[in-house]
Structures are given as C-alpha cells and as structure tokens.
Protein backbone atom coordinates (compact mmCIF):
# COMPACT_ATOMS: atom_id res chain seq x y z
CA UNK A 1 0.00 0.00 0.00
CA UNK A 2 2.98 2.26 0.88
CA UNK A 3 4.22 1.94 -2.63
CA UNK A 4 0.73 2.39 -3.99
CA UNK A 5 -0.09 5.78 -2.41
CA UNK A 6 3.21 7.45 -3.36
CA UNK A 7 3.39 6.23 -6.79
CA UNK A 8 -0.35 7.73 -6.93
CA UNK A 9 0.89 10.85 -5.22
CA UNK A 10 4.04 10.65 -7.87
CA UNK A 11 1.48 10.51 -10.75
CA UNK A 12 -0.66 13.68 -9.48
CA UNK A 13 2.42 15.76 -9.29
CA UNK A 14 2.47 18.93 -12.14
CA UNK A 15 5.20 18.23 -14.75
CA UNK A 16 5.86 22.27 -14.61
CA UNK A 17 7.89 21.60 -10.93
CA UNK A 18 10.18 19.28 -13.25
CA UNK A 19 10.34 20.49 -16.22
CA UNK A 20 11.06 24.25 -14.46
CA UNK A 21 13.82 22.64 -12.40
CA UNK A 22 15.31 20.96 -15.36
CA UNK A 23 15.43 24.27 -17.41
CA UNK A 24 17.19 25.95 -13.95
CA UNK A 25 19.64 23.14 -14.26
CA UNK A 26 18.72 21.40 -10.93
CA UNK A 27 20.75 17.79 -10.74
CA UNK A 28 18.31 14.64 -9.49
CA UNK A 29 19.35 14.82 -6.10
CA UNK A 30 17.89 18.65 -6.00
CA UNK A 31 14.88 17.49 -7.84
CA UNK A 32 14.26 14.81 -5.32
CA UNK A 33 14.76 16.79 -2.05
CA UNK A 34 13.54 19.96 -3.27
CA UNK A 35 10.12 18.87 -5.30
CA UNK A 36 9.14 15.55 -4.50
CA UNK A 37 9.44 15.10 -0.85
CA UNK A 38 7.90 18.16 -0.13
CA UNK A 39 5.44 17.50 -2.36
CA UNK A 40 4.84 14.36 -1.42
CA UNK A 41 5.05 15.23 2.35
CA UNK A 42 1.24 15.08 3.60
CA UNK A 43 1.21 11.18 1.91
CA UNK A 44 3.90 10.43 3.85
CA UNK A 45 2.39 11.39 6.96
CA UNK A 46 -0.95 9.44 5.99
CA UNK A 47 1.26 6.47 5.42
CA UNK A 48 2.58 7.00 8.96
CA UNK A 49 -0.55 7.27 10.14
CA UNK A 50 -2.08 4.44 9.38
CA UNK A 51 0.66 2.40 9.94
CA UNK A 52 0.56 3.25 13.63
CA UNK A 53 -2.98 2.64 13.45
CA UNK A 54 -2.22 -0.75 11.94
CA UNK A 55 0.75 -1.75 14.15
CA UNK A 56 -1.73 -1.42 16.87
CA UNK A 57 -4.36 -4.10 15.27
CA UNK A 58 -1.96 -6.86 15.53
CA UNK A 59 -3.74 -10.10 17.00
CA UNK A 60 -5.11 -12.32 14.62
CA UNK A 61 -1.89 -13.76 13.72
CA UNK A 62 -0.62 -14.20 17.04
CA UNK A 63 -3.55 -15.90 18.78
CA UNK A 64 -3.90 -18.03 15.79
CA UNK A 65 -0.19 -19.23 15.38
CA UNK A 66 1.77 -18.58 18.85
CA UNK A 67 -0.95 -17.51 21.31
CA UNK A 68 1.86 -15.35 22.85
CA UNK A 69 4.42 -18.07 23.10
CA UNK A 70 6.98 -18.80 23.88
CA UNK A 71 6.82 -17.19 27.16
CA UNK A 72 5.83 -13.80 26.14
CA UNK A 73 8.20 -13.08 22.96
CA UNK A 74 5.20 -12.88 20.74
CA UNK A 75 2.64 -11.15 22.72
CA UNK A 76 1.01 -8.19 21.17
CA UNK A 77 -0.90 -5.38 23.23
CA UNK A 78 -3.87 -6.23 21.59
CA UNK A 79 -3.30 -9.50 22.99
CA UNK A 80 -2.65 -9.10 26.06
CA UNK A 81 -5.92 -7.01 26.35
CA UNK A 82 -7.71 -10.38 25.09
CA UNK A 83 -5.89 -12.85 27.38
CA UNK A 84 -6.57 -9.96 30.50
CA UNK A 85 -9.93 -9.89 29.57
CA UNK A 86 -10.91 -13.40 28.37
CA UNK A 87 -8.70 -15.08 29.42
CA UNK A 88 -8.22 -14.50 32.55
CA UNK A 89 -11.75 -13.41 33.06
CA UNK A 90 -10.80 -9.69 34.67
CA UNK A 91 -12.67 -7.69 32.86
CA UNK A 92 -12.50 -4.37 34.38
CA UNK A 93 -8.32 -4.57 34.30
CA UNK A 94 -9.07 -5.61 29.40
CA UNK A 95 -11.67 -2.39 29.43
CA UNK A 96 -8.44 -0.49 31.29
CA UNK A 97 -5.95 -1.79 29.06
CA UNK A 98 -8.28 -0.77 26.55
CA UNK A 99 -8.48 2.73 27.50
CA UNK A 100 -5.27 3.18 27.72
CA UNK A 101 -4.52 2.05 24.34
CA UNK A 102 -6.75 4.47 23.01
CA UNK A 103 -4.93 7.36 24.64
CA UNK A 104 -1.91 6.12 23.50
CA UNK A 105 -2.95 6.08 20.06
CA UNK A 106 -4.85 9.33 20.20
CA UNK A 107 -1.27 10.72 22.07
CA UNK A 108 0.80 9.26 18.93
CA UNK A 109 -1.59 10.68 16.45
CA UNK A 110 -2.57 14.08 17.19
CA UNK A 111 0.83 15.82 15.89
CA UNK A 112 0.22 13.97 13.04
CA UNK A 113 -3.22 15.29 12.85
CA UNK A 114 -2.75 18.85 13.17
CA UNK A 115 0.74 18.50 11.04
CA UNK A 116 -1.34 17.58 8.06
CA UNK A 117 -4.36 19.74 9.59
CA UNK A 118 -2.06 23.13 9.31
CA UNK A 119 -0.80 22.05 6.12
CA UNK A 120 -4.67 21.70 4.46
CA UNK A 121 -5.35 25.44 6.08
CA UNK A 122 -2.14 27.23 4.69
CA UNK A 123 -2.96 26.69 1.34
C-alpha cells in the first residue's frame, strides 16, 4: 500500500515543478529533495498514520499461530488485552488496558493530525 499511495501521489504531481527545475539546471538529487518530498510530504504522513494505526491491530496472527508463546516473545498489546480480559476473566483490568490504548494512540496521532491539519489550512 505504501508503494501504492506514493506512486499515486508521484502521478498527481504537475510536470511544470520538473520540467522548471530541469530548465534551472537542478541535478536529481535537487529534484528529489527539493520537489518531491515536499510534495509528497502530507502522503507520507498518511502512510505514517495508518501504519501506527495498523501496528496497533496486531492479533489475529498471534492468537492463531503462537498464542503469545513462547513465554511472552510474541505477545502483542492487543493481545494481552484479550488474554486480560478473556482469558483471565478480569474484565475491568481488558476495558483499562483498553483505554489506555486508546490514549496512547490518540497521544501518537494528534501531531500527526494537526501536522497535516495546518498544512490543508495554509494553502
């Protein structure tokens, strides 16, 4: 997917930014740093953003293949709000864990937010 969106972004992108940095001689290196990264800055940070989003939906493949094993090398925190909750039965300690992983991610997210938030509004 991380390919996908910046090869869309890539395709978007005005051919006058090029072609005007060609005719000012700029070398590739200048292209790149000067045109296309900032260009393609805001997909970056939506690529970011959902992989922190995603990173935190790991579970699936852990309770199917390891269940957390061996000891705890493979345990996720999604999955060790299941096996507090379920497993254990202590449901008031998942619905914490829970919480708390939703701060988290709000806590990780919000610069990102208002990054691409005050980027939208300058324009």
């Amino acid at each position: 997917m991380f390919f996908l969106v910046l090869y869309a972004g890539l395709q978007a992108m005005p051919k006058e930014f090029m072609e005007a940095a060609v005719v000012d001689g700029a070398t590739a290196i200048q292209k790149i740093r000067y045109i296309i990264v900032p260009y393609l800055k805001p997909l970056f940070l939506f690529i970011i953003m959902v992989n922190v989003m995603d990173a935190y939906r790991i579970f699936d493949n852990i309770a199917v293949m390891t269940k957390g094993g061996p000891g705890l090398a493979t345990e996720s925190l999604m999955f060790y709000n299941y096996d507090i909750a379920f497993g254990r039965m202590n449901m008031g300690a998942g619905s914490a864990v829970s919480i708390l992983t939703m701060v988290g991610i709000f806590i990780l997210l919000v610069p990102f937010l208002y990054m691409t938030y005050k980027e939208q509004t300058d324009r």
